[in-house]
C-alpha atoms as a PDB file:
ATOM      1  CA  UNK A   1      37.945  -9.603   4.957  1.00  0.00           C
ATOM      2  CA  UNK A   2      35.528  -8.234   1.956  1.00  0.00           C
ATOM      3  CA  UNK A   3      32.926  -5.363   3.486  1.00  0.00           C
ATOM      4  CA  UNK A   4      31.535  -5.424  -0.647  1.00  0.00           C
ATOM      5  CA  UNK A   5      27.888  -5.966  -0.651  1.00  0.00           C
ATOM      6  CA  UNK A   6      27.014  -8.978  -2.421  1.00  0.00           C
ATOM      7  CA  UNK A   7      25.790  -8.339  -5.928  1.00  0.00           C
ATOM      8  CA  UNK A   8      21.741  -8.895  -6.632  1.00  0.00           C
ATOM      9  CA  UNK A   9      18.532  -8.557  -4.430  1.00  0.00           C
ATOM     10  CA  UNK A  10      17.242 -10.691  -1.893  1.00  0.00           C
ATOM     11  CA  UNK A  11      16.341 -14.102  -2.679  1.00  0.00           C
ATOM     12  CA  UNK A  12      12.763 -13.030  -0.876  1.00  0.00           C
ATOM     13  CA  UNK A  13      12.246 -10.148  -2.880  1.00  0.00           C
ATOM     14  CA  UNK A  14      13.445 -11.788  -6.202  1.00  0.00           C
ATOM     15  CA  UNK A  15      10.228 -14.150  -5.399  1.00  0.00           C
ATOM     16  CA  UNK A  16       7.831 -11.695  -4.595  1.00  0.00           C
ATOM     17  CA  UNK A  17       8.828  -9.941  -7.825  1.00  0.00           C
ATOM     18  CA  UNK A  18       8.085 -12.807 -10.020  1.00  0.00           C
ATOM     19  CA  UNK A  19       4.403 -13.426  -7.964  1.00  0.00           C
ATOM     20  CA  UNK A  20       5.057 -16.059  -6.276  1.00  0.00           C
ATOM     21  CA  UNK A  21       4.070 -14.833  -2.502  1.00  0.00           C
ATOM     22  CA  UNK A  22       5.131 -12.211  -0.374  1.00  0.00           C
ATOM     23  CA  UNK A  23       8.310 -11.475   1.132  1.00  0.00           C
ATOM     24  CA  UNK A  24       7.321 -12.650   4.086  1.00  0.00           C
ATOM     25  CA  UNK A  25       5.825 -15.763   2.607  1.00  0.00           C
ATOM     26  CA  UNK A  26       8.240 -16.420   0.396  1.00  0.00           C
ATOM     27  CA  UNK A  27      10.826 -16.264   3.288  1.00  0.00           C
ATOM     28  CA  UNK A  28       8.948 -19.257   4.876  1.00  0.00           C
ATOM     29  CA  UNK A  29       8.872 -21.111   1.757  1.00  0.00           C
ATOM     30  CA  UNK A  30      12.699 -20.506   1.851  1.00  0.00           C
ATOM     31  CA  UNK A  31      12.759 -21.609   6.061  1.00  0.00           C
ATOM     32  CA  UNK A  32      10.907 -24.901   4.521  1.00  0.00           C
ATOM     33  CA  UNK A  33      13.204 -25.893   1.983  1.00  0.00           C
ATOM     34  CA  UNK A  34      11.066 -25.769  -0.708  1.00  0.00           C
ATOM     35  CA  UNK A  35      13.286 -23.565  -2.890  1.00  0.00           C
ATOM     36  CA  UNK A  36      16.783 -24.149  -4.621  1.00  0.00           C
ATOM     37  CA  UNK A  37      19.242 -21.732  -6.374  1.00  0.00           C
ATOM     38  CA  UNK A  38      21.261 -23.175  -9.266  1.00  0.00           C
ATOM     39  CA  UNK A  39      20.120 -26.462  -7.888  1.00  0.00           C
ATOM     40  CA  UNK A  40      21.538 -25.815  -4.169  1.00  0.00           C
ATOM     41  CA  UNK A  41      18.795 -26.334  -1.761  1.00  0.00           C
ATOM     42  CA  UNK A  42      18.287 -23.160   0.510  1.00  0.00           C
ATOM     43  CA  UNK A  43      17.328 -22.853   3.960  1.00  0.00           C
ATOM     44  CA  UNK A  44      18.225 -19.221   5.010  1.00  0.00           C
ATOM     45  CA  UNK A  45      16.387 -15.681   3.212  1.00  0.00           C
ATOM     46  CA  UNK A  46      19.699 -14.296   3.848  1.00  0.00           C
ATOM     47  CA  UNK A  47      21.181 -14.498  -0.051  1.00  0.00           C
ATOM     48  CA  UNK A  48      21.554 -12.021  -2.713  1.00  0.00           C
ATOM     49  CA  UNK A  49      20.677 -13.445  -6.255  1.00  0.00           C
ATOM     50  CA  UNK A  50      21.607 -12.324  -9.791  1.00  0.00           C
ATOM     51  CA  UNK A  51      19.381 -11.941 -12.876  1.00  0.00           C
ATOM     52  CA  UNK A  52      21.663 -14.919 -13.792  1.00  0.00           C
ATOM     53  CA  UNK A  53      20.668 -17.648 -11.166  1.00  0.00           C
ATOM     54  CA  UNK A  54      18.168 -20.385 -11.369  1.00  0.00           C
ATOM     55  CA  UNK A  55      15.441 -20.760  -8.937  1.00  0.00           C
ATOM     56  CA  UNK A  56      12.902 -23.167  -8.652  1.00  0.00           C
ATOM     57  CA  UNK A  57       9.992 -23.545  -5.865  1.00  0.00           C
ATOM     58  CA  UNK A  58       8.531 -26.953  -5.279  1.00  0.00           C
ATOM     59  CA  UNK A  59      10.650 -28.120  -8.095  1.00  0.00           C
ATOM     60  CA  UNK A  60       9.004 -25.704 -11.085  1.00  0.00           C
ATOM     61  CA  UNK A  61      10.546 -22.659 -12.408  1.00  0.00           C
ATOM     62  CA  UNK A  62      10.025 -19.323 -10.996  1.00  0.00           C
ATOM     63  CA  UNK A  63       8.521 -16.792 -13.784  1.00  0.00           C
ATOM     64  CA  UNK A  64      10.287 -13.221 -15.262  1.00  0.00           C
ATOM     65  CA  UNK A  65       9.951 -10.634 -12.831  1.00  0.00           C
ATOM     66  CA  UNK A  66       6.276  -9.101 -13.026  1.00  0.00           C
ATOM     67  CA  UNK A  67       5.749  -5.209 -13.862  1.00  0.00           C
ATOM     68  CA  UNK A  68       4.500  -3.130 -10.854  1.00  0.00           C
ATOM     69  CA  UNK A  69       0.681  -2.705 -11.151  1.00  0.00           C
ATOM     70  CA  UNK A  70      -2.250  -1.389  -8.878  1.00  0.00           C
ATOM     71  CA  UNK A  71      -5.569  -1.877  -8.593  1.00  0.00           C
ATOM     72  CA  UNK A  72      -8.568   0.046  -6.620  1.00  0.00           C
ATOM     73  CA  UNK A  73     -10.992  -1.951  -5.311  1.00  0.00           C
ATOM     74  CA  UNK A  74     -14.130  -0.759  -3.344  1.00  0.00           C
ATOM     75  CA  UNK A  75     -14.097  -2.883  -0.454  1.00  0.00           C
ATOM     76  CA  UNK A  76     -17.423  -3.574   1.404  1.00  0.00           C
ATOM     77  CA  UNK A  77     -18.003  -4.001   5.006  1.00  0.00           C
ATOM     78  CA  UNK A  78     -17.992  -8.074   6.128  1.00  0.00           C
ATOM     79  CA  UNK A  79     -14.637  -8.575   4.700  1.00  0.00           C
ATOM     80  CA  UNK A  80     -11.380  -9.072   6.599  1.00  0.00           C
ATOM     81  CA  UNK A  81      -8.268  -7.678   4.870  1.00  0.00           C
ATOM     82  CA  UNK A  82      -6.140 -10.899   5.324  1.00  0.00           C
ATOM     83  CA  UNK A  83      -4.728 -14.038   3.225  1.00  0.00           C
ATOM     84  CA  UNK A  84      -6.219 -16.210   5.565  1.00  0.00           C
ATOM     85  CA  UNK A  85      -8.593 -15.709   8.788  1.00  0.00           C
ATOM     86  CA  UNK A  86      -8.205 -17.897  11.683  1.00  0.00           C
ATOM     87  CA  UNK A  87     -11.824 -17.072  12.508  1.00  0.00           C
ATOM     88  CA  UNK A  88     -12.520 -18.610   8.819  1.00  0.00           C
ATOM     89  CA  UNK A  89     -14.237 -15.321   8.080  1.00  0.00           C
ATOM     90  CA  UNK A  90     -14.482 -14.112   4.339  1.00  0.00           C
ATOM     91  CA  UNK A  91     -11.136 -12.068   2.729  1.00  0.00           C
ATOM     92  CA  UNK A  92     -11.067  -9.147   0.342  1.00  0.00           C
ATOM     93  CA  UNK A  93      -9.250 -11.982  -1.643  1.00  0.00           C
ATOM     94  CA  UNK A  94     -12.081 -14.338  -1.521  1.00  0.00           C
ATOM     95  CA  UNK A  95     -14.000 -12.165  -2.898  1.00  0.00           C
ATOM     96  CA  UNK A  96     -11.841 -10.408  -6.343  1.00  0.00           C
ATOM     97  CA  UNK A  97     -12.737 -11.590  -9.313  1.00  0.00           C
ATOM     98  CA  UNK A  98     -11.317 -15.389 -11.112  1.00  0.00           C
ATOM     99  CA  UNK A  99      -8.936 -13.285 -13.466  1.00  0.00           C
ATOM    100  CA  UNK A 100      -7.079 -11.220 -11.023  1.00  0.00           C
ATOM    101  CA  UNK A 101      -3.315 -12.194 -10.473  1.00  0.00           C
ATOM    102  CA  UNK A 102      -2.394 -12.623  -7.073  1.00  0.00           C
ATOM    103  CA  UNK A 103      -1.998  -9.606  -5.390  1.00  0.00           C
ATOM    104  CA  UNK A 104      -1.567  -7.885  -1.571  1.00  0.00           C
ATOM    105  CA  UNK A 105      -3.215  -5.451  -0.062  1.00  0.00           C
ATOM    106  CA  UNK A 106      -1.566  -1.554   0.521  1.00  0.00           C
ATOM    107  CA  UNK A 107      -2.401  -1.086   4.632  1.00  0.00           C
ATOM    108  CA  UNK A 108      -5.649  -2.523   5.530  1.00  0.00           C
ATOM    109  CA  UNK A 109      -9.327  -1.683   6.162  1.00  0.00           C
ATOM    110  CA  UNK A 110     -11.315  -3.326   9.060  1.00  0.00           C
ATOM    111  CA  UNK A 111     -13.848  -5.546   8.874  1.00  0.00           C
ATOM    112  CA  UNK A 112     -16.602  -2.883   9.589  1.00  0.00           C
ATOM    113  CA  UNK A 113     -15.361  -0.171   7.270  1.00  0.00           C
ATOM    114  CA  UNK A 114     -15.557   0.299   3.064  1.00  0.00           C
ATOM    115  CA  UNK A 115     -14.104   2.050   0.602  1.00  0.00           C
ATOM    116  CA  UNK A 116     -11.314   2.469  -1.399  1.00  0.00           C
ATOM    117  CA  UNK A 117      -8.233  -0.636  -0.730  1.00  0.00           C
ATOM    118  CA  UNK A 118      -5.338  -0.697  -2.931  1.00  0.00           C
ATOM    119  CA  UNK A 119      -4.112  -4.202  -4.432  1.00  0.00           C
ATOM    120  CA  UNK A 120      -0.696  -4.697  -5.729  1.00  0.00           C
ATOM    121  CA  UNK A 121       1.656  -7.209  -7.342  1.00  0.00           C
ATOM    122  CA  UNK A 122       4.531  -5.827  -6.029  1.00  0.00           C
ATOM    123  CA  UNK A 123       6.398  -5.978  -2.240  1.00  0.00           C
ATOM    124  CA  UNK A 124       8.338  -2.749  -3.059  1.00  0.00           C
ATOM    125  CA  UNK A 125       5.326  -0.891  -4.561  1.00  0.00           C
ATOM    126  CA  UNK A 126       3.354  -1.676  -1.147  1.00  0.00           C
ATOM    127  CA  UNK A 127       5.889  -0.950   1.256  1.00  0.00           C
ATOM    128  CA  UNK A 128       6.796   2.340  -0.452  1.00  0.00           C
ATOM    129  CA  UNK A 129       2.723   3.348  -0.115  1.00  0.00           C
ATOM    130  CA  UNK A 130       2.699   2.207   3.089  1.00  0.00           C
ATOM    131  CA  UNK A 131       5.208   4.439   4.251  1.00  0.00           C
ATOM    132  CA  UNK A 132       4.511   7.498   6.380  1.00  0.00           C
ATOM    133  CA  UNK A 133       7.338   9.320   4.995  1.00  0.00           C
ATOM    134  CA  UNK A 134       5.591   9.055   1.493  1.00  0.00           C
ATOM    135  CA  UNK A 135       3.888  11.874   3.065  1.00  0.00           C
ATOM    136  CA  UNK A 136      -0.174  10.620   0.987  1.00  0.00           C
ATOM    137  CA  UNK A 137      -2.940  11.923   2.757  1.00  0.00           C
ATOM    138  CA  UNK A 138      -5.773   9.129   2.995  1.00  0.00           C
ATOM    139  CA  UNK A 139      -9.510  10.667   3.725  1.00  0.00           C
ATOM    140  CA  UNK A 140     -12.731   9.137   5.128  1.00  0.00           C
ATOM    141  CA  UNK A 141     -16.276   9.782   5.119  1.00  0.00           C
ATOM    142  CA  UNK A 142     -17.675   9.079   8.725  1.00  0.00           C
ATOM    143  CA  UNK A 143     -20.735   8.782  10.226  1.00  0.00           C
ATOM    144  CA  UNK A 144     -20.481   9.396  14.225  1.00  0.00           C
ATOM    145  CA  UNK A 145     -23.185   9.277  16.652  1.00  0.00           C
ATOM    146  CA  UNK A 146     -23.531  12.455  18.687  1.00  0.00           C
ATOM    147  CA  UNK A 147     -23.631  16.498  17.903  1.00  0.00           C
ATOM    148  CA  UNK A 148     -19.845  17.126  17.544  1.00  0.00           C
ATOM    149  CA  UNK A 149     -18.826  20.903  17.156  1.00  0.00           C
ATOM    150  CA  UNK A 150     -15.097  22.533  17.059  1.00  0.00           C
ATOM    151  CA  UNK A 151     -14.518  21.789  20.781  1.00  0.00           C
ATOM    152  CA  UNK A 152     -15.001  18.590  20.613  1.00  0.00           C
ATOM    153  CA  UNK A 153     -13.302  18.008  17.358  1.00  0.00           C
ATOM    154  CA  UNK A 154     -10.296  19.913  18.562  1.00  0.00           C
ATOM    155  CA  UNK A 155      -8.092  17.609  20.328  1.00  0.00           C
ATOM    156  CA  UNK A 156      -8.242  15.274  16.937  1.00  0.00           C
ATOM    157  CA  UNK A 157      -6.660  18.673  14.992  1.00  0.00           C
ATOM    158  CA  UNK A 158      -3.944  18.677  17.862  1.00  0.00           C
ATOM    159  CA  UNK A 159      -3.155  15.332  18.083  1.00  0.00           C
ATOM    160  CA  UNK A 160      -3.980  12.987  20.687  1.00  0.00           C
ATOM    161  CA  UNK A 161      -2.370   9.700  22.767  1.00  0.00           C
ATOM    162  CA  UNK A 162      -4.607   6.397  23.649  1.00  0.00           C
ATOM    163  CA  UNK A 163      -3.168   4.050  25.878  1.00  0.00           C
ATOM    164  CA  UNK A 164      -0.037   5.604  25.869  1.00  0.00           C
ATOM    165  CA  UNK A 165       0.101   5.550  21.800  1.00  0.00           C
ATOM    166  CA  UNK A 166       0.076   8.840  19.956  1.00  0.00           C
ATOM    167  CA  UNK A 167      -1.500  10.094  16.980  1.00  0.00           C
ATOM    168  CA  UNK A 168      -1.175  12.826  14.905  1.00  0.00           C
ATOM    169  CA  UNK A 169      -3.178  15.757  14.431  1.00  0.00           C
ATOM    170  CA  UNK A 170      -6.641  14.696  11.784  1.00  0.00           C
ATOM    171  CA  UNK A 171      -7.981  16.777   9.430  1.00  0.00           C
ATOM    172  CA  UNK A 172     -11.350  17.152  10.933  1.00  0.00           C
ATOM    173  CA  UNK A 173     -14.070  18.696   8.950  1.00  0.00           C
ATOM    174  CA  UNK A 174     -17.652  18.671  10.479  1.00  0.00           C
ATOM    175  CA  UNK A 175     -20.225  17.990   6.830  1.00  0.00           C
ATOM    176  CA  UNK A 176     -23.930  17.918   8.523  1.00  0.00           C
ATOM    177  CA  UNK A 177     -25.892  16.962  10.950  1.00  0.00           C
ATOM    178  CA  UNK A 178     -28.556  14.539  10.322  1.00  0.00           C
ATOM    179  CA  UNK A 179     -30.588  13.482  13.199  1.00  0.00           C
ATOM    180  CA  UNK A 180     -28.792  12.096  16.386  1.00  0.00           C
ATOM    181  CA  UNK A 181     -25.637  11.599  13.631  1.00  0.00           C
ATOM    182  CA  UNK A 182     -23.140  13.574  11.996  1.00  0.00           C
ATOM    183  CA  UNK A 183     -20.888  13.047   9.037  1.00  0.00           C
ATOM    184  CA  UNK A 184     -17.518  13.958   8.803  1.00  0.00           C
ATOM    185  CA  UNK A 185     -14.737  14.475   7.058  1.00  0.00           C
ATOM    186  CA  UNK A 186     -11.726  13.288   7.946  1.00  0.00           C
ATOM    187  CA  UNK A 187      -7.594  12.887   6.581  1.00  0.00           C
ATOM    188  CA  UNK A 188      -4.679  11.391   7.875  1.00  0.00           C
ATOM    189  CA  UNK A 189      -1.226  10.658   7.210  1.00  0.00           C
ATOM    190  CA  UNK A 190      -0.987   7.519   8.930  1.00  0.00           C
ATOM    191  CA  UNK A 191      -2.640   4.393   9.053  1.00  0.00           C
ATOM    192  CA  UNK A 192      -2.156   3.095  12.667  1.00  0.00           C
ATOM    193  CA  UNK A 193      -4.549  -0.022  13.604  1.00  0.00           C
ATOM    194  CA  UNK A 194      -8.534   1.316  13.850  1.00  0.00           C
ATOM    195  CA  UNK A 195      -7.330   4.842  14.355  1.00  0.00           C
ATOM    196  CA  UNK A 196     -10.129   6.805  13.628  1.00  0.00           C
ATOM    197  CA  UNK A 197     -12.386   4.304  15.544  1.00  0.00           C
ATOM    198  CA  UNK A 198      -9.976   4.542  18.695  1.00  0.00           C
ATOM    199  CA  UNK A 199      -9.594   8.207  18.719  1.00  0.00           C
ATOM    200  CA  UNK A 200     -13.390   9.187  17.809  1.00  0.00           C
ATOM    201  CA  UNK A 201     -14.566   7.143  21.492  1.00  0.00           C
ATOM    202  CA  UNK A 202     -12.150   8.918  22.823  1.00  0.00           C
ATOM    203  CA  UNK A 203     -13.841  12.484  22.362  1.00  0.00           C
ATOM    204  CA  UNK A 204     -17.271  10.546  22.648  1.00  0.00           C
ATOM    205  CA  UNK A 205     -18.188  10.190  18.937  1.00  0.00           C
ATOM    206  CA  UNK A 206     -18.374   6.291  18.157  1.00  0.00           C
ATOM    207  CA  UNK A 207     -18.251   5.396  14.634  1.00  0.00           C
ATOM    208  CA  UNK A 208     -21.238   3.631  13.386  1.00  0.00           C
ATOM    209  CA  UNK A 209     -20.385   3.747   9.322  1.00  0.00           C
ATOM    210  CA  UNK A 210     -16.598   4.671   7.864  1.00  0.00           C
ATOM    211  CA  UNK A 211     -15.462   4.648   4.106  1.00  0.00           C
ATOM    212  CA  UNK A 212     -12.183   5.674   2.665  1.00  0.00           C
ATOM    213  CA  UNK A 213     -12.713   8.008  -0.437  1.00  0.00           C
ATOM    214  CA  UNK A 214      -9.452   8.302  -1.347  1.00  0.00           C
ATOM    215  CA  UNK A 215      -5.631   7.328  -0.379  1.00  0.00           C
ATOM    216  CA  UNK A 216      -3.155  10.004  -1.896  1.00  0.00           C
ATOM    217  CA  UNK A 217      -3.795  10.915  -5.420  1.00  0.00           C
ATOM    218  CA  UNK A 218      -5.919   7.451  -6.038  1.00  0.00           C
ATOM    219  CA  UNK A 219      -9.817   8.085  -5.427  1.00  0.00           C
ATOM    220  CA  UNK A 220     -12.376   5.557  -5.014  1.00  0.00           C
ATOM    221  CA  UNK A 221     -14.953   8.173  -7.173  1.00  0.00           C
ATOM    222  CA  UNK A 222     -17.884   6.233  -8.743  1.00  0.00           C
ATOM    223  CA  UNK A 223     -16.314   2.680  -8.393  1.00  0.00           C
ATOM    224  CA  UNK A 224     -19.000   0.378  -7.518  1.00  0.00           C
ATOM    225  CA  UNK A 225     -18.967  -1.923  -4.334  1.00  0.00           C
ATOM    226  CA  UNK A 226     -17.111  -4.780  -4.885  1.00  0.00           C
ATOM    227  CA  UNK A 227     -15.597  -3.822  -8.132  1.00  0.00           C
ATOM    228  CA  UNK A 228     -11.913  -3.784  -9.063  1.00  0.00           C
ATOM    229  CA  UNK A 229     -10.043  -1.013 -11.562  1.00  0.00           C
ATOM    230  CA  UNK A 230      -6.559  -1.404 -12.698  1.00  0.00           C
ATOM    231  CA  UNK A 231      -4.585   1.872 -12.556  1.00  0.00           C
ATOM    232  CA  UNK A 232      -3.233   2.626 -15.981  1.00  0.00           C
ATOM    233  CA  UNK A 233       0.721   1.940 -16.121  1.00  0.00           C
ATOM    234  CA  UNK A 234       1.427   5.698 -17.253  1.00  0.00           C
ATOM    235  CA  UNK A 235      -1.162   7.030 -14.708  1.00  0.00           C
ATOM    236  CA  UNK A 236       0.706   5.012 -11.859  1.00  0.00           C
ATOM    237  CA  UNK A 237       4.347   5.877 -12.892  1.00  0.00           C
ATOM    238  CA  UNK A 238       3.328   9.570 -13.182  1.00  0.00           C
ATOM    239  CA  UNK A 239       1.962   9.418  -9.636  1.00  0.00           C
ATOM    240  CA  UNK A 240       4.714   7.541  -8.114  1.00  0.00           C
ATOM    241  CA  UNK A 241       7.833   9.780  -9.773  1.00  0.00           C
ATOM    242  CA  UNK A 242       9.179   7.154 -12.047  1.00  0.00           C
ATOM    243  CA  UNK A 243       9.271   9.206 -15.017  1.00  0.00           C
ATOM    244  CA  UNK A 244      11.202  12.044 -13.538  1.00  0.00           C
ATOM    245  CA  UNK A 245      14.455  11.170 -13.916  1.00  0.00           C
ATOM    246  CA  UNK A 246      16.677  13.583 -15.578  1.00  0.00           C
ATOM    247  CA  UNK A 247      17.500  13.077 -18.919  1.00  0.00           C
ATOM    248  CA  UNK A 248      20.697  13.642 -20.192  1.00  0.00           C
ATOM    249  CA  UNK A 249      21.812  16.771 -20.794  1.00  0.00           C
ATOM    250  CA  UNK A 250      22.894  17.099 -25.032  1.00  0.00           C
ATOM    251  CA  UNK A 251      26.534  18.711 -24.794  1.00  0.00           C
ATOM    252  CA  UNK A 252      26.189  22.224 -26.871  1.00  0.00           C
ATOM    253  CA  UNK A 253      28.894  22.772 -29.720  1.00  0.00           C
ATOM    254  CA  UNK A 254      31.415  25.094 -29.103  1.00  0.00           C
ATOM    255  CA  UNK A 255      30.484  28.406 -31.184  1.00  0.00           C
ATOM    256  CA  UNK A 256      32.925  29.681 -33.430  1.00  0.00           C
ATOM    257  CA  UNK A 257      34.010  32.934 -33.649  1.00  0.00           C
ATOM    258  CA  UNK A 258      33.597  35.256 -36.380  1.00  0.00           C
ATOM    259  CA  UNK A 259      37.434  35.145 -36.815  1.00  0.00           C
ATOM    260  CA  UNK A 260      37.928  31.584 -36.144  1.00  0.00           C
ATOM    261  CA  UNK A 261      40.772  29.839 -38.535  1.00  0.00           C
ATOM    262  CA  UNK A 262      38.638  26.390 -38.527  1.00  0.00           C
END
């Protein structure tokens, strides 16, 4: 019995590559038999496929492979961060502009809060942002109600568990007060579901405004609300390590000696 791992990618990601839909959509376009390989019908996401094959979905061609790209895009509050909304509510994707290419968002931002969201063409770009080992620290600007001071901001520094959930220590800087609010500073590491929200009624600070400045070297800076910037291709592969790999190393002549018959 063969333990080789078939040659290619996943059938999924080869059609999230060329923009088609996410993995995960593109796994239940596969589950609905609306794709074929080299004119075999598929029903399973379980398939490698080489640069070779022929797919088609709904009968058309699938396109070359896309390049990874990545957008910013200041988000504003009233938006859900979703495909589609069962409530019917208004998407992020609603509202981007005619020209953009279809894209997915890096993590999400809820309906209440702003700021910087990151778009993507590319599955493997997204989940490798996503990731907590990647290690990017994501910062907010938020406005709590109350007079917080380093007691009460304390336990967010340590690290704190809701409901039997635990987060990580927050970078917790208190800005100014200003009135019955205060604004804050604040950075984390991960991006669990309306974590900041969650932990700040915990310590008896609810959140009444919340915008992301910045997630890991990409910073929302003067972007306007409801605007979109593409991150240049040499910016974004300088950020994300793809030019670092080692270049060959030039083998050096042997030197001759002084005395050397050749």
């Amino acid at each position: 019995m063969s333990t080789e791992t078939p040659k290619g990618s996943r059938i999924a990601k080869v059609l999230a590559r060329a923009g088609v839909a996410s993995r995960r959509e593109a796994e239940r376009m596969i589950e609905a038999g609306r794709v074929t390989v080299d004119g075999t019908q598929i029903d399973s996401p379980a398939l490698n496929v080489t640069e070779s094959a022929e797919i088609t979905v709904d009968g058309k061609p699938i396109a070359a492979p896309e390049p990874a790209r990545l957008w910013l895009y200041h988000k504003p509050t009233g938006l859900v961060t979703t495909a589609r909304d069962e409530k019917g509510r208004e998407t992020v994707f609603d509202a981007l502009p005619d020209d953009m290419p279809r894209v997915m968002s890096v993590g999400r931002l809820d309906i209440n809060s702003e700021g910087l969201l990151l778009l993507t063409n590319d599955g493997g770009l997204k989940r490798t942002l996503e990731l907590p080992s990647t290690g990017w620290l994501r910062k907010y600007r938020v406005r709590v109600n109350g007079r917080p001071n380093d007691t009460t901001l304390e336990p967010l520094r340590r690290g704190i568990t809701i409901d039997g959930e635990k987060f990580q220590g927050m970078q917790v800087t208190l800005d100014r007060q200003q009135g019955a609010n205060a604004w804050l500073t604040i950075g984390l590491r991960e991006g669990k579901n309306r974590e900041i929200r969650r932990a700040m009624e915990v310590v008896g600070l609810p959140v009444n405004r919340l915008l992301r400045v910045s997630y890991g070297p990409f910073r929302l800076g003067d972007l306007k609300q409801g605007a979109v910037e593409e991150v240049k291709g040499r910016v974004l592969a300088d950020q994300m390590g793809w030019n670092d790999k080692p270049k060959p190393q030039r083998k050096r002549k042997p030197q001759r000696r002084r005395n050397d018959p050749r």
